[in-house]
C-alpha atoms as a PDB file:
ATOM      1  CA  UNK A   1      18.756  -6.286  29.755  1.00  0.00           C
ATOM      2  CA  UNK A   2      18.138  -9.503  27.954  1.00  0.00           C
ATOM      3  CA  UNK A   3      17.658 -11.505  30.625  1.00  0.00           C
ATOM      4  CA  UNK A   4      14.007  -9.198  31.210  1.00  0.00           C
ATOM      5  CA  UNK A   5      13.833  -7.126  28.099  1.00  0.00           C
ATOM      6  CA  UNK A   6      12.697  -3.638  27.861  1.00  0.00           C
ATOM      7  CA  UNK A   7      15.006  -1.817  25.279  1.00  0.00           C
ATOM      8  CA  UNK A   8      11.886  -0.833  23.172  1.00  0.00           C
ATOM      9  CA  UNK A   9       8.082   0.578  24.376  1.00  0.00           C
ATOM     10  CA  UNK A  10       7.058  -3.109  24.392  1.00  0.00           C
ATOM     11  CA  UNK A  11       9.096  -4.042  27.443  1.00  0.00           C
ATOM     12  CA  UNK A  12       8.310  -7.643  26.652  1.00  0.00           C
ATOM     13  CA  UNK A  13      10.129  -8.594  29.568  1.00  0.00           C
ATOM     14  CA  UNK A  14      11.299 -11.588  27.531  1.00  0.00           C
ATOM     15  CA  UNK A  15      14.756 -13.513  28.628  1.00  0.00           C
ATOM     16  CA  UNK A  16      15.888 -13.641  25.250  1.00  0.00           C
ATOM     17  CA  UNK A  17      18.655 -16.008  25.955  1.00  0.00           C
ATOM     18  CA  UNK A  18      15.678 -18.555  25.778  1.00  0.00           C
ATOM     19  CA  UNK A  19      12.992 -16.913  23.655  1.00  0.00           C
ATOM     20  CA  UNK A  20      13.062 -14.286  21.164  1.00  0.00           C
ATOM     21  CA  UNK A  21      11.167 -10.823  22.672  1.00  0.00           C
ATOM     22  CA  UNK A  22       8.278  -9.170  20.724  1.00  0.00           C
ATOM     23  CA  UNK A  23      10.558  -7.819  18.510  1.00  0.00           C
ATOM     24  CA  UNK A  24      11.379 -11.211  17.206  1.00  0.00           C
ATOM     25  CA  UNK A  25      15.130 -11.201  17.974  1.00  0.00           C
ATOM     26  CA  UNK A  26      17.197 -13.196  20.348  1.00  0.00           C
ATOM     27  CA  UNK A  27      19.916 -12.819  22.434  1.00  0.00           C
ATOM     28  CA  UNK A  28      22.629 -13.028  19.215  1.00  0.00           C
ATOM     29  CA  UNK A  29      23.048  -9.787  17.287  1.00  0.00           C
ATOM     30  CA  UNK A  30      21.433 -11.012  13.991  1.00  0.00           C
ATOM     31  CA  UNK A  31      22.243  -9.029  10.603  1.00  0.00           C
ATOM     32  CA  UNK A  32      21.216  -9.588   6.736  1.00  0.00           C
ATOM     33  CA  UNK A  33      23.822  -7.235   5.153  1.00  0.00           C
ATOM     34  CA  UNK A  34      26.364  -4.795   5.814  1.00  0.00           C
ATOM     35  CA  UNK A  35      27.872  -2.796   2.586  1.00  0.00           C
ATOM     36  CA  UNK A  36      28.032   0.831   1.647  1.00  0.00           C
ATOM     37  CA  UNK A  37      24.724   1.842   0.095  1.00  0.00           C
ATOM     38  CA  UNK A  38      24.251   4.540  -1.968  1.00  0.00           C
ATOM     39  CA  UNK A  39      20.508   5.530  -1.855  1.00  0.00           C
ATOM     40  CA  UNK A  40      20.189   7.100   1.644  1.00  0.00           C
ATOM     41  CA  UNK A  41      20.152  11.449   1.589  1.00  0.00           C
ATOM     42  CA  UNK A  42      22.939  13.038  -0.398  1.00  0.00           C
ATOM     43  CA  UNK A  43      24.678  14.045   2.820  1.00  0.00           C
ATOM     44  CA  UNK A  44      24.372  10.499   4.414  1.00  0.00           C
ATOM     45  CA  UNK A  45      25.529   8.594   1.222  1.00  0.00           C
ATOM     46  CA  UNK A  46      27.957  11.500  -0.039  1.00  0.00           C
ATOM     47  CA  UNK A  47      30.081   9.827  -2.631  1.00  0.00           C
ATOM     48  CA  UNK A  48      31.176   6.901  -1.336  1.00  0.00           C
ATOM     49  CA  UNK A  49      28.070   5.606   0.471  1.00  0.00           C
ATOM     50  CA  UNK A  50      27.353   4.918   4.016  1.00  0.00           C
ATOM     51  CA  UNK A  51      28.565   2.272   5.854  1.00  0.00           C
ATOM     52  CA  UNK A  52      25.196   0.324   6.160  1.00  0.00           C
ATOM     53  CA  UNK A  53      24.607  -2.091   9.049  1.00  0.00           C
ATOM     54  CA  UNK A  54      20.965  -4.490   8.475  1.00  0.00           C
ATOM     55  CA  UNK A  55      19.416  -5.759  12.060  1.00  0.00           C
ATOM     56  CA  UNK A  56      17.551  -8.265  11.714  1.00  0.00           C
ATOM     57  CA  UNK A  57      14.053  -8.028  13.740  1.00  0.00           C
ATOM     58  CA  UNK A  58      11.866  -5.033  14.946  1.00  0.00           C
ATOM     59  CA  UNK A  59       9.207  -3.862  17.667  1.00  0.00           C
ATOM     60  CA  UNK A  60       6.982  -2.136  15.199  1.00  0.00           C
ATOM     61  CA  UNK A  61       6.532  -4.462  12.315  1.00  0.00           C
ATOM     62  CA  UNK A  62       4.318  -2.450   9.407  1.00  0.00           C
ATOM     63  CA  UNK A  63       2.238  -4.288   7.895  1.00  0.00           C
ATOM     64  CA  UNK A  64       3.681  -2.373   4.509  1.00  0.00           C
ATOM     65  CA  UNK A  65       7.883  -2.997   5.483  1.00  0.00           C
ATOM     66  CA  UNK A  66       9.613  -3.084   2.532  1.00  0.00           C
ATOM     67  CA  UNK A  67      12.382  -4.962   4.920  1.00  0.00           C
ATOM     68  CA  UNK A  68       9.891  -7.531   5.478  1.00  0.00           C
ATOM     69  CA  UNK A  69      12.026 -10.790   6.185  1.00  0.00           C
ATOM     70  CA  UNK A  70      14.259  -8.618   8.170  1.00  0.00           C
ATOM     71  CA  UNK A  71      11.800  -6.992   9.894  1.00  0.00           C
ATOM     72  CA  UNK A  72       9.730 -10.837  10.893  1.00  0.00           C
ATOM     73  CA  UNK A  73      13.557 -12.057  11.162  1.00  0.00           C
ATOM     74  CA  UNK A  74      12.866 -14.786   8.763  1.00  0.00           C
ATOM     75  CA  UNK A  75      16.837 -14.374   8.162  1.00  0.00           C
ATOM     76  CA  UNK A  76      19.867 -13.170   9.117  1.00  0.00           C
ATOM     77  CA  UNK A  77      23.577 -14.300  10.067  1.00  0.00           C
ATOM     78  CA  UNK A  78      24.297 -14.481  13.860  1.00  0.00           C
ATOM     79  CA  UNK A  79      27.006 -12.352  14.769  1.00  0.00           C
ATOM     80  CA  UNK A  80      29.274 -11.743  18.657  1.00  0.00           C
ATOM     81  CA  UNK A  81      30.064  -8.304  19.544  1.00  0.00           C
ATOM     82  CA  UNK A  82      32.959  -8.804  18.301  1.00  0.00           C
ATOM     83  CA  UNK A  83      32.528  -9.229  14.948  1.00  0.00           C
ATOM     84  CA  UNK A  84      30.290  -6.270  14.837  1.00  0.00           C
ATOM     85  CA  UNK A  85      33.299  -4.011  15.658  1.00  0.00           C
ATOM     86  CA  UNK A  86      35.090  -5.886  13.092  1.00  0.00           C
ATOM     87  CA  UNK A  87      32.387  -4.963  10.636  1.00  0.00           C
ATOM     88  CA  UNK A  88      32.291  -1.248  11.468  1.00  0.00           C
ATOM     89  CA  UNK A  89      36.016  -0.884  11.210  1.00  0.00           C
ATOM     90  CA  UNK A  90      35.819  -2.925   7.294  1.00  0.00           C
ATOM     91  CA  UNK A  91      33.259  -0.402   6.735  1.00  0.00           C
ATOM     92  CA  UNK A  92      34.938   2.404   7.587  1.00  0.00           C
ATOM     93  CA  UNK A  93      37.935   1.179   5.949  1.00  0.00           C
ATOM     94  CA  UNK A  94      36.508   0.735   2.752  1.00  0.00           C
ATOM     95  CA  UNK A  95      35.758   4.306   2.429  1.00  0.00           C
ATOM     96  CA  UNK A  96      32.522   4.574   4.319  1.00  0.00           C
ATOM     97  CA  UNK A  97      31.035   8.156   5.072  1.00  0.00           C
ATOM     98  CA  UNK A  98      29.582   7.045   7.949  1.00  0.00           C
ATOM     99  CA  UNK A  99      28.565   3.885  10.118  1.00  0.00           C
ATOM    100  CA  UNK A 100      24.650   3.335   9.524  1.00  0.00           C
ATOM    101  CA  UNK A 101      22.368   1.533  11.964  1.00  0.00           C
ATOM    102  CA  UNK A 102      19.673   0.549  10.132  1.00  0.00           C
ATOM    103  CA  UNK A 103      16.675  -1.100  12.835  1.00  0.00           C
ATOM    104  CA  UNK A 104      19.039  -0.974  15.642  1.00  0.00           C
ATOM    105  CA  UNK A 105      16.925  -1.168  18.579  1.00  0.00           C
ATOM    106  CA  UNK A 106      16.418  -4.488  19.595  1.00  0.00           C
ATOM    107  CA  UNK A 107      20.361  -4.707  20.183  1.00  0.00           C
ATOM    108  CA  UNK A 108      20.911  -1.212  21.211  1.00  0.00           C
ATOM    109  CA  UNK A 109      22.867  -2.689  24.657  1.00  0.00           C
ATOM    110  CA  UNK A 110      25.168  -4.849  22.174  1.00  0.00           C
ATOM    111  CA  UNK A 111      26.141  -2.101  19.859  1.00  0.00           C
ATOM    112  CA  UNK A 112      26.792  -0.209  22.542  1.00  0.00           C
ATOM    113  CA  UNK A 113      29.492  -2.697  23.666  1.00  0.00           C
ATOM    114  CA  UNK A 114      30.805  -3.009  20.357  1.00  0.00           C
ATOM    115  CA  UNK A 115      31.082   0.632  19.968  1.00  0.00           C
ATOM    116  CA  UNK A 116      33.460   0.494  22.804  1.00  0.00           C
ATOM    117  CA  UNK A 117      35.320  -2.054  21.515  1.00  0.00           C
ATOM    118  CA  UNK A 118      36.269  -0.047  18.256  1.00  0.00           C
ATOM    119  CA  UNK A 119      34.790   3.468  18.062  1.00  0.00           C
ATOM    120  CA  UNK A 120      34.899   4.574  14.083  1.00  0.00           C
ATOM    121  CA  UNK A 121      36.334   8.346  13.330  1.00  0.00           C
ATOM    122  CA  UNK A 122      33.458   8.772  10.633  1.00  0.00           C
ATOM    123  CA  UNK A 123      29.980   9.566  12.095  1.00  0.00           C
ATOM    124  CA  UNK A 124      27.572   6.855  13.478  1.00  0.00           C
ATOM    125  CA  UNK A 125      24.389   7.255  12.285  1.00  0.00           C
ATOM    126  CA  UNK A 126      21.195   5.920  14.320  1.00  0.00           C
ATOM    127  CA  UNK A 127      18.181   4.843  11.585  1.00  0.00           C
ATOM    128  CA  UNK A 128      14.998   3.835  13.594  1.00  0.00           C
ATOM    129  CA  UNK A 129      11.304   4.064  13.021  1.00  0.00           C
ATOM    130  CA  UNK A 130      11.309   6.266  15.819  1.00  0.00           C
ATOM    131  CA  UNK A 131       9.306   4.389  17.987  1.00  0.00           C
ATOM    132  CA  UNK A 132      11.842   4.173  21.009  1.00  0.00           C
ATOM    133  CA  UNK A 133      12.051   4.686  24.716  1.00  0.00           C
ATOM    134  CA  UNK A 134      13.608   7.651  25.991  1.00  0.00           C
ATOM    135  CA  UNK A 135      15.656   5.886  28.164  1.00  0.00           C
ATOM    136  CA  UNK A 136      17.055   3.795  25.754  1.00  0.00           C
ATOM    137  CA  UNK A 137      18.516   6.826  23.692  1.00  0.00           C
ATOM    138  CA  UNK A 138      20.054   8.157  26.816  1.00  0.00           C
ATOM    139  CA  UNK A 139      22.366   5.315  26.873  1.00  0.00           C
ATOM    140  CA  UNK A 140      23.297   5.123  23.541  1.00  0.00           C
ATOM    141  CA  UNK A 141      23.469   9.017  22.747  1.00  0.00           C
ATOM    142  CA  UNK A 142      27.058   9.152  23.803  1.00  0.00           C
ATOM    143  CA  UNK A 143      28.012   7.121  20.771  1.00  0.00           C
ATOM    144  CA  UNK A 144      25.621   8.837  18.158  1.00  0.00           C
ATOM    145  CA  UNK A 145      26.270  11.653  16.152  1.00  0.00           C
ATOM    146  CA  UNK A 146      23.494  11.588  13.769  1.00  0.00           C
ATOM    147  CA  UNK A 147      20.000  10.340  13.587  1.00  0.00           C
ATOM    148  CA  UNK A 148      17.477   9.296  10.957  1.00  0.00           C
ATOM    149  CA  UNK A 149      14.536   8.406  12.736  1.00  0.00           C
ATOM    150  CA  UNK A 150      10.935   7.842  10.976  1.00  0.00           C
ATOM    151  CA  UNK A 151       8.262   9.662  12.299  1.00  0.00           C
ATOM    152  CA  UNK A 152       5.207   7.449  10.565  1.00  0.00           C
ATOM    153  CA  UNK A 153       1.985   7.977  11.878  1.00  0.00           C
ATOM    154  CA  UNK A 154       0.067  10.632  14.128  1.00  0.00           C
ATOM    155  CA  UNK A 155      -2.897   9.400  14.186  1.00  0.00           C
ATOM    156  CA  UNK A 156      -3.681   6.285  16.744  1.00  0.00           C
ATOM    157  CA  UNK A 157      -6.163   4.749  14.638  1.00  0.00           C
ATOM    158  CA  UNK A 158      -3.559   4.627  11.421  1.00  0.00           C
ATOM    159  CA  UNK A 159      -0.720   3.490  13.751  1.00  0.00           C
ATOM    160  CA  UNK A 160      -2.732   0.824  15.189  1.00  0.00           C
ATOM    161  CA  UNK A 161      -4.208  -0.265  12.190  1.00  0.00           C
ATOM    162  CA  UNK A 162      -0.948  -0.728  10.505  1.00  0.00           C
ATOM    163  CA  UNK A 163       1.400  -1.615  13.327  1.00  0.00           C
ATOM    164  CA  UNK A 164      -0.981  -2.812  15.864  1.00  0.00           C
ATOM    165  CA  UNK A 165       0.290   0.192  18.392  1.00  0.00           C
ATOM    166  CA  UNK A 166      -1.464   3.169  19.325  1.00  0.00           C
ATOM    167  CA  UNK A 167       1.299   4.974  21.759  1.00  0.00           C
ATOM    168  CA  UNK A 168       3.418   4.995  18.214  1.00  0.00           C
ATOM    169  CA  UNK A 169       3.243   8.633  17.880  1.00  0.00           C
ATOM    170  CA  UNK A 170       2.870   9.361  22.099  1.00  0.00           C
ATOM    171  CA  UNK A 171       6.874   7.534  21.906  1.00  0.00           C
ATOM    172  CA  UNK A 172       7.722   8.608  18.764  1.00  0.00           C
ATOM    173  CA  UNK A 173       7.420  12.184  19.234  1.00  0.00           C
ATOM    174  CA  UNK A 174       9.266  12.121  22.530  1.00  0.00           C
ATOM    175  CA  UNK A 175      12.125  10.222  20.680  1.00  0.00           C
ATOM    176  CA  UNK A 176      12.590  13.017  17.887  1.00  0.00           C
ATOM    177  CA  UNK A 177      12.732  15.610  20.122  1.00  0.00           C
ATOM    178  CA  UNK A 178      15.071  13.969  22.111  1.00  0.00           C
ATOM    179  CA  UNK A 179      17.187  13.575  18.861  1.00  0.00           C
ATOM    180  CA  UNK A 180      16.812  16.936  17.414  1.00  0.00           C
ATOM    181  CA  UNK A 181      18.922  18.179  20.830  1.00  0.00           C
ATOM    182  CA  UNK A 182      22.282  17.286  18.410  1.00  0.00           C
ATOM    183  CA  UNK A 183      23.733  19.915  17.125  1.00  0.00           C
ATOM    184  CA  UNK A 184      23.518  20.322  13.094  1.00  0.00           C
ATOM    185  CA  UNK A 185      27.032  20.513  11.711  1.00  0.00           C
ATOM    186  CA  UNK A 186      28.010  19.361   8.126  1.00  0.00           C
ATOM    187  CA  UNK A 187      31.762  18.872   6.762  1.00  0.00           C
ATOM    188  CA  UNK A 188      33.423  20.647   4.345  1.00  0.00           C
ATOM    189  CA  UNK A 189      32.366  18.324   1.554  1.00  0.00           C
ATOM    190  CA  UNK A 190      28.283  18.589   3.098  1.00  0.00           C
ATOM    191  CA  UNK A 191      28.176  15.335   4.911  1.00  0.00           C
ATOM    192  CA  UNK A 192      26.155  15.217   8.057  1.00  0.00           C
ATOM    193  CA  UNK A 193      28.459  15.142  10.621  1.00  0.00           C
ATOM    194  CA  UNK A 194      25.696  15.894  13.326  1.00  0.00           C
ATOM    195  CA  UNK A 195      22.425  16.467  13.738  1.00  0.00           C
ATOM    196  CA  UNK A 196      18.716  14.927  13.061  1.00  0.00           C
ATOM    197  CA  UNK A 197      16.839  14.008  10.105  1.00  0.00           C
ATOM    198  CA  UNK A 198      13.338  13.139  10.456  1.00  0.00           C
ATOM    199  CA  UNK A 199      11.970  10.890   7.503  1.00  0.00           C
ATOM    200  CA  UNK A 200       7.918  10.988   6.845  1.00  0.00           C
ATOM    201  CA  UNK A 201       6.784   8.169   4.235  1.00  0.00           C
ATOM    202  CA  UNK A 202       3.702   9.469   2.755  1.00  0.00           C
ATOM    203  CA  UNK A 203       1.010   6.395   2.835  1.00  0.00           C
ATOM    204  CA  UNK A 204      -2.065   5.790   0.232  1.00  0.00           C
ATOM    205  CA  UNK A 205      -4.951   7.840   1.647  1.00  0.00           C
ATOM    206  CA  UNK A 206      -3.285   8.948   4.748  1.00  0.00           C
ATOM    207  CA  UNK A 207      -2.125  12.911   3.719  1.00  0.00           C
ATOM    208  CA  UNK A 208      -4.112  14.608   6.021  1.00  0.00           C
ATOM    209  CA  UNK A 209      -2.183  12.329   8.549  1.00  0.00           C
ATOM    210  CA  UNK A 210       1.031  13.509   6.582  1.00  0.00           C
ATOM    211  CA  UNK A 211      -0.343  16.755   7.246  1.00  0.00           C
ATOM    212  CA  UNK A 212      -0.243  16.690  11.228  1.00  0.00           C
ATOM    213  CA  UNK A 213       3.125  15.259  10.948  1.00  0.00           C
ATOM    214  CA  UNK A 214       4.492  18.250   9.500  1.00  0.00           C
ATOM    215  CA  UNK A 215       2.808  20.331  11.906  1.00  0.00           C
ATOM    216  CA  UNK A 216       4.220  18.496  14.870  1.00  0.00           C
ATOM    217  CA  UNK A 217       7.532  19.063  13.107  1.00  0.00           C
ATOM    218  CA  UNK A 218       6.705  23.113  12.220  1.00  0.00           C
ATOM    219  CA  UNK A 219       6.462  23.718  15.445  1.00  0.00           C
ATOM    220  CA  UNK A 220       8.836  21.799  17.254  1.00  0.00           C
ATOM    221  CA  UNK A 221      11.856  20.833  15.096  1.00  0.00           C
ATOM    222  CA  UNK A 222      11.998  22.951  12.039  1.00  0.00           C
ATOM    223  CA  UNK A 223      14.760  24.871  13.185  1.00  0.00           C
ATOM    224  CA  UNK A 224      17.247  22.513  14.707  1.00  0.00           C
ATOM    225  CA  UNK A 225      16.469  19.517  12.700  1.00  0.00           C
ATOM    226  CA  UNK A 226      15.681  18.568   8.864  1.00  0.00           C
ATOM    227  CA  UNK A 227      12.619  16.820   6.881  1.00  0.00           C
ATOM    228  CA  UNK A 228      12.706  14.432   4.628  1.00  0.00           C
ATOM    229  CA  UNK A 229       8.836  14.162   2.749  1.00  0.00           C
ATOM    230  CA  UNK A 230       9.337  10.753   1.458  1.00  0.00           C
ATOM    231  CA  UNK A 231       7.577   9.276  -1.809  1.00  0.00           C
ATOM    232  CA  UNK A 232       9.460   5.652  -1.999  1.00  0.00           C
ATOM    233  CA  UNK A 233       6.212   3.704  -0.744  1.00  0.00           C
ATOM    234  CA  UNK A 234       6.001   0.450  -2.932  1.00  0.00           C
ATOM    235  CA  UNK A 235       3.142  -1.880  -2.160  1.00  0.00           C
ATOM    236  CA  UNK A 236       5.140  -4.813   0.071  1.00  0.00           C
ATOM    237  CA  UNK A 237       4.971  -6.889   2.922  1.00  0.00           C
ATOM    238  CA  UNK A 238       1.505  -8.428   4.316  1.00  0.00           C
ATOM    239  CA  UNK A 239      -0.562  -5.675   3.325  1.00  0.00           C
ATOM    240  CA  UNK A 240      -3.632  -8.729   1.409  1.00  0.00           C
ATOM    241  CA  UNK A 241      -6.185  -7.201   4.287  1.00  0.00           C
ATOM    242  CA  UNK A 242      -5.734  -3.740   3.347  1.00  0.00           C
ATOM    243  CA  UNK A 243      -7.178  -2.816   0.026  1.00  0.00           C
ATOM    244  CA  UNK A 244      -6.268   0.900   0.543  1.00  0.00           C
ATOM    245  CA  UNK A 245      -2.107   0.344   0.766  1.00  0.00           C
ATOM    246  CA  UNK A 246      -2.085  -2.014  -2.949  1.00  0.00           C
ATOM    247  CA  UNK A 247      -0.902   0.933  -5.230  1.00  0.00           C
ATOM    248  CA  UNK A 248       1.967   3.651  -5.347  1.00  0.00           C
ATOM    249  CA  UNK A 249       0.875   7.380  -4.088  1.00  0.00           C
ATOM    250  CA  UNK A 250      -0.036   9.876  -6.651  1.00  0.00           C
ATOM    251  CA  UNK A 251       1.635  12.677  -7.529  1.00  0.00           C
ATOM    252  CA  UNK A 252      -1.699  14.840  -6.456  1.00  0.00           C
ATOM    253  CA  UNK A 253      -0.961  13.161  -2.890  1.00  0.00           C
ATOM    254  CA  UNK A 254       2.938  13.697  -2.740  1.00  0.00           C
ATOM    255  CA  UNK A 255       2.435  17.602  -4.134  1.00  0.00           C
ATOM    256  CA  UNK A 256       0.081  18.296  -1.523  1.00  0.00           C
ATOM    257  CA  UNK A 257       2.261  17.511   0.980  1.00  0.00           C
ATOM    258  CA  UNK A 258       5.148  19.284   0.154  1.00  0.00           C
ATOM    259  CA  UNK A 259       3.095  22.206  -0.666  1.00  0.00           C
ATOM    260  CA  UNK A 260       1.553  22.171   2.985  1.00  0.00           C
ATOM    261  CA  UNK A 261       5.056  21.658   4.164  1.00  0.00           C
ATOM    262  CA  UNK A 262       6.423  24.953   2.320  1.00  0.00           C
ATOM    263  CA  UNK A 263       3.388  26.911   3.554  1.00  0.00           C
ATOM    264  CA  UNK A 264       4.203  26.138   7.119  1.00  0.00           C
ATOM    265  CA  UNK A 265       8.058  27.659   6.435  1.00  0.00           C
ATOM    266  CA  UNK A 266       9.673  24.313   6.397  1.00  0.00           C
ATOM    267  CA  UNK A 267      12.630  25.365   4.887  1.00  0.00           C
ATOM    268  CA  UNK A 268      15.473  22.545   5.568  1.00  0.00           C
ATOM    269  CA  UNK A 269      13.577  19.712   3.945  1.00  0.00           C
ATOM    270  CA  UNK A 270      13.948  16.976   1.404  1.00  0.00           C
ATOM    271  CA  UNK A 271      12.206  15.871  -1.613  1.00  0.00           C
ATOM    272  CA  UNK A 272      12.561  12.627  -3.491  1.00  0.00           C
ATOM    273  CA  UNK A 273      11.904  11.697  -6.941  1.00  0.00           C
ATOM    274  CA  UNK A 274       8.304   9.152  -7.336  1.00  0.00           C
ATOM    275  CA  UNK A 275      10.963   7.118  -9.435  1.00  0.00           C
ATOM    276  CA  UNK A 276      12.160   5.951  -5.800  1.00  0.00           C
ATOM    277  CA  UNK A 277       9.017   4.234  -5.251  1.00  0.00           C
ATOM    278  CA  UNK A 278      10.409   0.961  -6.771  1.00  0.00           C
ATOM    279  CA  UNK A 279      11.861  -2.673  -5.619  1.00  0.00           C
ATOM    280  CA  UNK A 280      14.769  -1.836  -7.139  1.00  0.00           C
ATOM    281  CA  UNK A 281      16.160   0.841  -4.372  1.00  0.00           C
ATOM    282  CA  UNK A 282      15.827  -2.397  -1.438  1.00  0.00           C
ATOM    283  CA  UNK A 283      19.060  -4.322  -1.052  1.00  0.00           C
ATOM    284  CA  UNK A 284      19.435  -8.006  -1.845  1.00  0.00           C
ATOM    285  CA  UNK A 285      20.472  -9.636   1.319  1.00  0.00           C
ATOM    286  CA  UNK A 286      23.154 -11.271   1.796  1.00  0.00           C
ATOM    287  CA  UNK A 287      22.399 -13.802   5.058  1.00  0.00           C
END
């Protein structure tokens, strides 16, 4: 796959054993942290925290990432497949709920291998921004049990203006519906064992776009996956040419949202606090 890449809508076609694709990554798996983090959803992080996993690089690239240097891959450690396997099997030794995936795309074929080499008894969690080829979740949906993908934008104009695609929602909507096929299933102590949840970060200005989101997701997923109505946005990243994203949301814009989402009988959904809309929720990296 590296040697003409395609794992993500770009298909960049790069060889990344000589270049690095659109996506910014080579042909090394690159990471920038792996620990268990506490601040995912209650049944991802339980008590113990999920096994979090940091790839560095990404095909979408907001202008507003709050994973910024990971996301330009402006660092990282170099790891083999190997050593990945290694890492998931620490992680699930130290207690880890789950194994998390955070950005995995760009080396979707290498987890895959390392997934063979040491296949963890907790859940493995896929965390995307959603915007994914169909394809590529076919091959890797034998080793996932849950997902957390993003679904960010619906509108074209918003996507492209912050992303620089306009097929983000055309992809990402395929992807989530894809996803939402796993069955939901939680543990006896709540955890997610299986099963989707689809995360919406609420923008500056853009809740009417929030607002199509949710009815995509009324009346497609509400029954076989959950919502998570996000308020964490924190002004980050290289957002200097866009006036509009250089403050936190209001309450008036996070309340109308979940009040839209109730009246369309979204009923397994989650809320967060506007106290997570702060630096101090975003690792410090380690690599």
């Amino acid at each position: 796959m590296n040697n003409s890449c395609s794992l993500c809508p770009l298909s960049c076609g790069a060889d990344r054993s000589k270049q690095a694709g659109a996506c910014g990554a080579g042909d090394k798996i690159k990471i920038a942290k792996y620990y268990l983090h506490k601040f995912e959803e209650p049944c991802i992080s339980g008590t113990q925290g999920s096994g979090t996993v940091f790839f560095c690089g990404c095909s979408l690239k907001c202008r507003f990432c709050q994973n910024y240097e990971l996301s330009r891959n402006l660092r990282g450690k170099e790891i083999s497949v190997q050593e990945l396997a290694d890492i998931f099997q620490e992680l699930e030794q130290a207690g880890a709920e789950n194994i998390n995936l955070v950005t995995p795309t760009q080396f979707s074929d290498k987890i895959i291998k390392a997934l063979e080499i040491y296949r963890p008894e907790i859940p493995v969690v896929y965390n995307t921004h959603g915007y994914e080829r169909l394809e590529g979740l076919q091959e890797i949906d034998p080793f996932i049990d849950v997902y957390l993908p993003d679904l960010k934008f619906y509108s074209p104009v918003l996507s492209k203006r912050y992303t620089g695609k306009e097929n983000y929602f055309e992809y990402a909507s395929k992807a989530v519906l894809f996803m939402a096929n796993k069955p939901l299933a939680f543990n006896e102590k709540g955890m997610l064992k299986s099963g989707t949840i689809v995360r919406h970060l609420v923008l500056p200005t853009c809740t009417q776009d929030s607002k199509r989101i949710i009815d995509f997701f009324a009346d497609n997923l509400k029954d076989n996956a959950y919502l998570n109505v996000m308020s964490q946005y924190t002004p980050m990243g290289d957002i200097k040419d866009f006036p509009e994203l250089n403050r936190k949301i209001t309450k008036r814009e996070y309340d109308s949202v979940i009040d839209y989402a109730i009246s369309k009988g979204i009923e397994k959904m989650f809320y967060q606090k506007r106290l997570s809309a702060s630096e101090e929720y975003i690792p410090v990296w380690d690599y």
